[in-house]
Protein backbone atom coordinates (compact mmCIF):
# COMPACT_ATOMS: atom_id res chain seq x y z
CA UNK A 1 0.00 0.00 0.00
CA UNK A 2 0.99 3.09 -1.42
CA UNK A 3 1.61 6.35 1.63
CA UNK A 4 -0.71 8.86 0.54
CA UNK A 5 0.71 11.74 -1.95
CA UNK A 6 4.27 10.82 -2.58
CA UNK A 7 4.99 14.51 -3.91
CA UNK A 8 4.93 16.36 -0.97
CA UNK A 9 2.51 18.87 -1.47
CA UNK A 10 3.28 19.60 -5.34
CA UNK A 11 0.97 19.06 -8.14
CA UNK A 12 2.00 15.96 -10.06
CA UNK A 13 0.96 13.93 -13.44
CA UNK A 14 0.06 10.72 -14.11
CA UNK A 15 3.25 10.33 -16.00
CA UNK A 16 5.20 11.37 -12.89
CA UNK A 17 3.01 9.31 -10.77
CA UNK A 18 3.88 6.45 -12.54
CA UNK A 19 7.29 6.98 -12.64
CA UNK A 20 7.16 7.26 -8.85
CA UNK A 21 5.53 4.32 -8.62
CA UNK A 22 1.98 5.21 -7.57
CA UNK A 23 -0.47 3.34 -9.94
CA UNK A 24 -3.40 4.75 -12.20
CA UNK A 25 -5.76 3.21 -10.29
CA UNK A 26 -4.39 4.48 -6.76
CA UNK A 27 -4.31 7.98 -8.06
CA UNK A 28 -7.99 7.09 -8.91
CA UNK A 29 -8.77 5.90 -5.49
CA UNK A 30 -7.52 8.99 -4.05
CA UNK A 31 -9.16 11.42 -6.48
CA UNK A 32 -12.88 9.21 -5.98
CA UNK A 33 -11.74 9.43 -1.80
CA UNK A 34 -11.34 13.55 -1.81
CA UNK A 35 -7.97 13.03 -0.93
CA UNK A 36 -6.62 14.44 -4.17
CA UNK A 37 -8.33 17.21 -6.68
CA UNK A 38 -7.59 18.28 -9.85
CA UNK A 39 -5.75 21.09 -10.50
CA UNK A 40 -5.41 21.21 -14.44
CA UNK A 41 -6.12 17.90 -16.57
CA UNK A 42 -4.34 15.23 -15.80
CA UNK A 43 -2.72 17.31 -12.98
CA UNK A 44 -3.37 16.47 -9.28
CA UNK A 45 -2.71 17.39 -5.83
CA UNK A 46 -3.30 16.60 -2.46
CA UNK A 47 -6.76 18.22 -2.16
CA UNK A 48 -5.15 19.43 1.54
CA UNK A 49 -2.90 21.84 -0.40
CA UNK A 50 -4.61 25.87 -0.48
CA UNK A 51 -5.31 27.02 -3.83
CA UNK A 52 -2.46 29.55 -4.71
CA UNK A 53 -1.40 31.78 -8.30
CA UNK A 54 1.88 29.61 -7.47
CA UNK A 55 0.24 26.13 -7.37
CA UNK A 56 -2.14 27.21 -10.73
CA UNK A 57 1.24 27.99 -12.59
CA UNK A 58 3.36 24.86 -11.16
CA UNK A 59 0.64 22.93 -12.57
CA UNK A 60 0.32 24.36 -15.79
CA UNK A 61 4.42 24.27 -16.17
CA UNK A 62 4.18 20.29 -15.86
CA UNK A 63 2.21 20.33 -19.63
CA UNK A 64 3.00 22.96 -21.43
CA UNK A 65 4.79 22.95 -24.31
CA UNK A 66 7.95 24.64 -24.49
CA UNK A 67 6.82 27.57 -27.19
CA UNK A 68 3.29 27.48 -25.70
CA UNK A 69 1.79 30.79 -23.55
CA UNK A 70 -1.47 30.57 -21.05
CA UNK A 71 -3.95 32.82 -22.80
CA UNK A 72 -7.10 34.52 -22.49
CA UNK A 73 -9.08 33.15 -19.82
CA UNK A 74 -6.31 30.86 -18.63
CA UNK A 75 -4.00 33.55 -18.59
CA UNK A 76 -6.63 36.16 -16.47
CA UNK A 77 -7.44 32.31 -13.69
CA UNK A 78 -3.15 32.48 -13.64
CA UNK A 79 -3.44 36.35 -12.92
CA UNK A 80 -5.69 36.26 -10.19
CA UNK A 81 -8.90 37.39 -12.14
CA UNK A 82 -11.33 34.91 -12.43
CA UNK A 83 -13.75 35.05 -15.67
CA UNK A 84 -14.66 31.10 -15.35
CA UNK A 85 -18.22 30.35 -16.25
CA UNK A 86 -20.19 28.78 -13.02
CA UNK A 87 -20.13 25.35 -13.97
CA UNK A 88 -16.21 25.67 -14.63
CA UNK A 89 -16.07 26.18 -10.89
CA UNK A 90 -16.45 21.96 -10.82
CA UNK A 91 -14.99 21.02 -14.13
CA UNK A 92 -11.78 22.13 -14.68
CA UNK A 93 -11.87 23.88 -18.06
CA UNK A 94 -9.03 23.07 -20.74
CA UNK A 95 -5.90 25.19 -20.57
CA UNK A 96 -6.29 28.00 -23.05
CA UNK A 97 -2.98 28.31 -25.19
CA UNK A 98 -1.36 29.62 -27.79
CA UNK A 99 1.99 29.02 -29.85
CA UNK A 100 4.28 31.97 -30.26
CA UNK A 101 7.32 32.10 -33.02
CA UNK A 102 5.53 31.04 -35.76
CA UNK A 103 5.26 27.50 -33.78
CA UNK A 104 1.93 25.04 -34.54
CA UNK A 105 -0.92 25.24 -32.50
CA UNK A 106 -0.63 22.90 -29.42
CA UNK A 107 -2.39 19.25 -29.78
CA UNK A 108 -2.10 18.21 -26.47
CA UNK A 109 -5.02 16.94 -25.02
CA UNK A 110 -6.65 18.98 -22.48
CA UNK A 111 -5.12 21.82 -23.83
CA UNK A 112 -7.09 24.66 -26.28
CA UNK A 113 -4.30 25.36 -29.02
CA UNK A 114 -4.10 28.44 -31.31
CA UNK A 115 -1.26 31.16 -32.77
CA UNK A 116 -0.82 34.79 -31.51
CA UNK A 117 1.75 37.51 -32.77
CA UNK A 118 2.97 38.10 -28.93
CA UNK A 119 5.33 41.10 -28.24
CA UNK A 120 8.21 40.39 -25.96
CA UNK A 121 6.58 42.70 -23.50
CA UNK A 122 3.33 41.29 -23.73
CA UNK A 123 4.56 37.77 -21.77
CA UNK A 124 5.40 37.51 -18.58
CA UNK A 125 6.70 34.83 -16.74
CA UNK A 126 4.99 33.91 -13.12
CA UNK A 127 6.41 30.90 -11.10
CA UNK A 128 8.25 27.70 -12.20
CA UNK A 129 8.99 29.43 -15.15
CA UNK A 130 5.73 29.56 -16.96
CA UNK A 131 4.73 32.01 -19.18
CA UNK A 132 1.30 33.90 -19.95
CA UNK A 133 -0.35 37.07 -21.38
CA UNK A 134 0.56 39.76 -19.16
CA UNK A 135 -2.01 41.55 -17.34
CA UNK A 136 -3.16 44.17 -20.06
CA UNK A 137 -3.12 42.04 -22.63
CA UNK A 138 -5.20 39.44 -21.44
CA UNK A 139 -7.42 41.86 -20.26
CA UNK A 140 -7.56 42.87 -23.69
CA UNK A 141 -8.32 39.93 -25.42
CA UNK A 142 -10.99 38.81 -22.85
CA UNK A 143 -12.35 41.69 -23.86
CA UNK A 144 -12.67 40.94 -27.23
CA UNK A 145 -13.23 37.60 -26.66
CA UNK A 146 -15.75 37.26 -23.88
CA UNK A 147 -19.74 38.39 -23.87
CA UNK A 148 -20.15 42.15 -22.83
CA UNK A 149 -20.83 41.58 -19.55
CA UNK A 150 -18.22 39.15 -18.60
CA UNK A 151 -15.59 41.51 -20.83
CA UNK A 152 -16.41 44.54 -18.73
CA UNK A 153 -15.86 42.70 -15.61
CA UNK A 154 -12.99 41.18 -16.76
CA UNK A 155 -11.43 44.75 -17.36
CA UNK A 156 -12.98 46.44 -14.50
CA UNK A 157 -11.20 43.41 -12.66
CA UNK A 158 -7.92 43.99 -14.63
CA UNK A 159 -8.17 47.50 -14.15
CA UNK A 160 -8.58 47.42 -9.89
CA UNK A 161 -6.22 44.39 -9.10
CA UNK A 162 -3.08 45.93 -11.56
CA UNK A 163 -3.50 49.87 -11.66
CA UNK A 164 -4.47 49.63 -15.27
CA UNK A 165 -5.57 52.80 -16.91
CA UNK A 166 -7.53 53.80 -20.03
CA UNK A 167 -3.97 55.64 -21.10
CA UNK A 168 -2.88 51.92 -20.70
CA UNK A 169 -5.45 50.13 -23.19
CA UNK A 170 -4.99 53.44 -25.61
CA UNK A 171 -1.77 52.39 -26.27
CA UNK A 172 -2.14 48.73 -26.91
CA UNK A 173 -5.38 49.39 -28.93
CA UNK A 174 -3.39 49.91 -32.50
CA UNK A 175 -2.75 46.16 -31.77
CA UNK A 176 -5.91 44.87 -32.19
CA UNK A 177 -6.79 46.66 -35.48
CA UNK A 178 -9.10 44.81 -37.30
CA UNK A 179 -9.25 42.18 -34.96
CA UNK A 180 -12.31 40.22 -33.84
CA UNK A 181 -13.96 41.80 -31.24
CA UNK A 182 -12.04 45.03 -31.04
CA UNK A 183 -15.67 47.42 -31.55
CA UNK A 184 -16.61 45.59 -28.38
CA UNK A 185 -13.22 46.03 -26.66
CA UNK A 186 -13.21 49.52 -27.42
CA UNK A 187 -16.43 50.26 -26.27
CA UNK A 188 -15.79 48.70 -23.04
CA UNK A 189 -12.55 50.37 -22.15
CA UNK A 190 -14.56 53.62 -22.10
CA UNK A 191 -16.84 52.24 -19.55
CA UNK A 192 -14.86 50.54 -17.26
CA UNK A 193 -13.85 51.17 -14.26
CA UNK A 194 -10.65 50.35 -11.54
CA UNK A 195 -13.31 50.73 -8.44
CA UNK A 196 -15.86 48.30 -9.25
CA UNK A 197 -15.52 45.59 -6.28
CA UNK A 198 -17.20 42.53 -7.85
CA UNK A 199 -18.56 41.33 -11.50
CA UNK A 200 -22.28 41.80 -10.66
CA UNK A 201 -21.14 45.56 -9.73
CA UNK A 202 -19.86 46.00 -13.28
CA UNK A 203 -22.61 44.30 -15.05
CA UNK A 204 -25.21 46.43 -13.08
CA UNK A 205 -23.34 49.29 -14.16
CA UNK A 206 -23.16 48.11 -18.13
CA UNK A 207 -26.54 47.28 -17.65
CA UNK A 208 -27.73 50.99 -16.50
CA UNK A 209 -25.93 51.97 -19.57
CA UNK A 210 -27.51 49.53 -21.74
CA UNK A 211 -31.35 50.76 -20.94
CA UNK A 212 -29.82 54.45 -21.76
CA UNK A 213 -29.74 55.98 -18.00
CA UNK A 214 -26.45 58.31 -17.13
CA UNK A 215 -24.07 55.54 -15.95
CA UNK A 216 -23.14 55.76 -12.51
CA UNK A 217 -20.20 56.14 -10.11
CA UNK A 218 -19.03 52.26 -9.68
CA UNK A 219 -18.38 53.47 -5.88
CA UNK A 220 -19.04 57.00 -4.15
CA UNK A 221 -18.44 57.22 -0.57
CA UNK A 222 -20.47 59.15 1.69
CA UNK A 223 -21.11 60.16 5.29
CA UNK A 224 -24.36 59.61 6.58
CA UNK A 225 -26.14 60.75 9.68
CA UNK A 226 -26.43 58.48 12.02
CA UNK A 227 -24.22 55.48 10.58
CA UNK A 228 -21.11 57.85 9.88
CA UNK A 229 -18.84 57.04 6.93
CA UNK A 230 -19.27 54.80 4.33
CA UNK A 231 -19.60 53.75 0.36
CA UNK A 232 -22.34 53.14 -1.90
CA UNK A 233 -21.54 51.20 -5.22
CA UNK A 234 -23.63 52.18 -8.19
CA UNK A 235 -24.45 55.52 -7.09
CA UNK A 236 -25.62 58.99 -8.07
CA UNK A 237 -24.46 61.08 -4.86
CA UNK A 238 -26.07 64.48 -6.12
CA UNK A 239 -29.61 62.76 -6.31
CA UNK A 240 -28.93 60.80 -3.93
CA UNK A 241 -29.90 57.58 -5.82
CA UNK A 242 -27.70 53.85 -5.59
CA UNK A 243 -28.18 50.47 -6.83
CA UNK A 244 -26.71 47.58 -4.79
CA UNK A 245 -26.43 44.25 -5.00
CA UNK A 246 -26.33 41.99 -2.49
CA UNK A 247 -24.86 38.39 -2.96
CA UNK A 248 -24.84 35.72 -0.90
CA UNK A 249 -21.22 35.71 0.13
CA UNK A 250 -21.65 39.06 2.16
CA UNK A 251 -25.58 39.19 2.75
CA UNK A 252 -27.22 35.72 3.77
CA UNK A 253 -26.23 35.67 7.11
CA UNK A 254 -29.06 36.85 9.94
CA UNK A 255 -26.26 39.45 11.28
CA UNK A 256 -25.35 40.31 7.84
CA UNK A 257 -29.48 41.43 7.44
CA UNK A 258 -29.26 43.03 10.06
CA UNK A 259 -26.50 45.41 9.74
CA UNK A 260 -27.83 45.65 6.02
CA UNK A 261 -30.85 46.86 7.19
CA UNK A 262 -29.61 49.58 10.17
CA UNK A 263 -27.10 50.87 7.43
CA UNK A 264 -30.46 51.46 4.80
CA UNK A 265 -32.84 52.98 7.27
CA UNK A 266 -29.62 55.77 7.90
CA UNK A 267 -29.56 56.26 4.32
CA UNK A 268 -33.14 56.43 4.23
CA UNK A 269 -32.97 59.09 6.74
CA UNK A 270 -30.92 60.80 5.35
CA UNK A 271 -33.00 61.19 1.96
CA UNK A 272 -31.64 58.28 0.04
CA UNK A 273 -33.44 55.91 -2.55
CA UNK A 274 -31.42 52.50 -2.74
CA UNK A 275 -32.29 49.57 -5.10
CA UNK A 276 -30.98 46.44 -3.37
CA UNK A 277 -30.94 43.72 -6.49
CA UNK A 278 -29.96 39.70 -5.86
CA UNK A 279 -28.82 37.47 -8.04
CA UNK A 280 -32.26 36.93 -9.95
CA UNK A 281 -32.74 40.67 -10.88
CA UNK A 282 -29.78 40.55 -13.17
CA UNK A 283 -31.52 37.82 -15.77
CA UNK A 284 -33.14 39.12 -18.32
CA UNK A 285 -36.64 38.46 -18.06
CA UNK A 286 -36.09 40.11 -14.39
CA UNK A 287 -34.02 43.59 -14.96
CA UNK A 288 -36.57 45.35 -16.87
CA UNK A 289 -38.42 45.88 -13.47
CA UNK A 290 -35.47 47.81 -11.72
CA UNK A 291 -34.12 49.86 -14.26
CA UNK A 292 -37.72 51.23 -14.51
CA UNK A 293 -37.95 51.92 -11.14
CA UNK A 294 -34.19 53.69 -11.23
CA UNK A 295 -35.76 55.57 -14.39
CA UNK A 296 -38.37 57.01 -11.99
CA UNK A 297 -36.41 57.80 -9.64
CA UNK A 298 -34.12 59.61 -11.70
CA UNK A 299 -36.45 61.39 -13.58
CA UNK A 300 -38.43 62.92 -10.08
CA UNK A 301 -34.73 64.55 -8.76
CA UNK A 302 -32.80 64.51 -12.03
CA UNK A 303 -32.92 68.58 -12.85
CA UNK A 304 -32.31 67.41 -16.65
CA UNK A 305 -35.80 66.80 -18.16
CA UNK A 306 -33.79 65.18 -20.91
CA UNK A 307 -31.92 62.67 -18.88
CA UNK A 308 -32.15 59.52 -20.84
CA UNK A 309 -30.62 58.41 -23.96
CA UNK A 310 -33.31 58.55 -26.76
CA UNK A 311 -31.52 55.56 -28.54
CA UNK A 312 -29.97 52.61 -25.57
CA UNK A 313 -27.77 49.62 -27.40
CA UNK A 314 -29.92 47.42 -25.12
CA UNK A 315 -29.13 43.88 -23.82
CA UNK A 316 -31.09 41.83 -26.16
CA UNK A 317 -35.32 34.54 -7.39
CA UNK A 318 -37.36 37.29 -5.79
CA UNK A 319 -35.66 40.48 -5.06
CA UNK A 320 -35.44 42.26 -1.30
CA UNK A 321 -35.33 46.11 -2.43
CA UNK A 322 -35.18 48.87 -0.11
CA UNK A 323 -37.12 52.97 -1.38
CA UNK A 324 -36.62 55.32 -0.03
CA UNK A 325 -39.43 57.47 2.06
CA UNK A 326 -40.16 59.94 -0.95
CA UNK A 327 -38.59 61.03 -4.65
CA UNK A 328 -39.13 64.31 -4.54
């Protein structure tokens, strides 16, 4: 019998498993007994070990190829921005890859292969040697790449976590000339943002946009009576106007309620109107509702009688929402 995880804590692959002389079918017991987890395909770790940027790139260093580069959403996972789909969260999604000095595409199972024209100082190399996208380019091609709403999170993410600026993506723009994607990208880099805190922030906020309402300030902070300092996301401080969005991470528990709700009756108070949106507001048979209801509101303290865009590029659970006492 085989001690359990004969590579100390590293990721390891079936190849090296064998050669260590830990059989297919152990490493299968192990995986099937939650003592091991995936970590790329075919690469495995003792499911003890704490997901780390340093673990993500060992394991990707085990099966790349040699002229091969983590891209696009692969690269952003490496980076520390995560634009996975839900269901990605349980299936580990192939590595995204792509061959640079005129090398062919990748093969390799497991692995999604292309070619990209890569500038020297669009690589970078992160731990064990590995190389990917740097951070502006793959927040670039994400956001040509991805649906609106994941893009714009994507940069927005890019954007707070690196110090990325639109002076930034200006200058890598001629790049993508006549690329794929690039109206999209362009479009986006105008309305992101580096102090949205979370992707539903920025998709509220591309949504606002979307129906043709002035967008909003991703984050405004404020001083209320009565609760003291503090920050709104989605806001419009001069009417006094925010839309929030509470997800389960931050807002399920009883305490978290709570303290939800003392924090809203202060801004109440104090002459605030604050749309509090979950998770089922944001599909769209759901976010017509809202944004009508932040029309209204708009319209009774906006001083602009013209507010609203004649002409919006529209987007093709039961929500808790918290109005103020009066809109005028």
């Amino acid at each position: 019998m085989h001690s359990f995880d004969p590579f100390g804590g590293q990721p390891f692959t079936s190849a090296m498993a064998r050669a260590g002389g830990v059989s297919r079918d152990q490493v299968r017991y192990w995986l099937a007994g939650g003592r091991l987890r995936v970590v790329l395909h075919r690469v495995y770790v003792d499911a003890a070990v704490p997901d780390s940027l340093d673990l993500r790139a060992a394991a990707a260093a085990l099966v790349l190829p040699e002229h091969a580069v983590v891209s696009d959403r692969c690269a952003a996972w490496l980076l520390g921005v995560d634009v996975l789909d839900l269901e990605e969260r349980d299936v580990v999604p192939p590595l995204e890859v792509v061959s640079i000095g005129g090398k062919d595409p990748t093969s390799r199972q497991g692995v999604l292969g292309g070619k990209r024209d890569l500038r020297a100082d669009e690589v970078v190399r992160l731990p064990n040697g590995v190389r990917a996208t740097g951070p502006l380019r793959t927040a670039c091609d994400v956001g040509c790449l991805r649906g609106r709403y994941r893009a714009v999170a994507a940069i927005d993410a890019f954007r707070r976590t690196y110090g990325l600026t639109v002076a930034d993506f200006d200058a890598i723009l001629p790049r993508y000339r006549g690329r794929r994607g690039v109206i999209q990208l362009r479009e986006l880099i105008t309305l992101s943002t580096d102090r949205a805190d979370s992707p539903p922030e920025s998709w509220v906020r591309l949504m606002i946009h979307d129906d043709g309402l002035p967008v909003p300030e991703a984050q405004a902070d404020v001083v209320v009576s009565g609760w003291g300092a503090g920050r709104l996301e989605n806001a419009y401080p001069h009417l006094r106007i925010a839309v929030e969005y509470d997800g389960e991470r931050f807002h399920s528990r009883t305490e978290d309620r709570e303290r939800d709700d003392e924090r809203r009756a202060a801004l109440d108070a104090a002459g605030w109107i604050v749309l509090v949106l979950r998770r089922g507001d944001l599909a769209a048979s759901q976010r017509g509702a809202w944004l009508r209801e932040l029309d209204a509101a708009i319209a009774a303290r906006s001083p602009e009688p013209t507010y609203k865009r004649r002409y919006a590029r529209g987007p093709a659970g039961s929500s808790y929402r918290w109005r103020g006492r009066g809109w005028g």
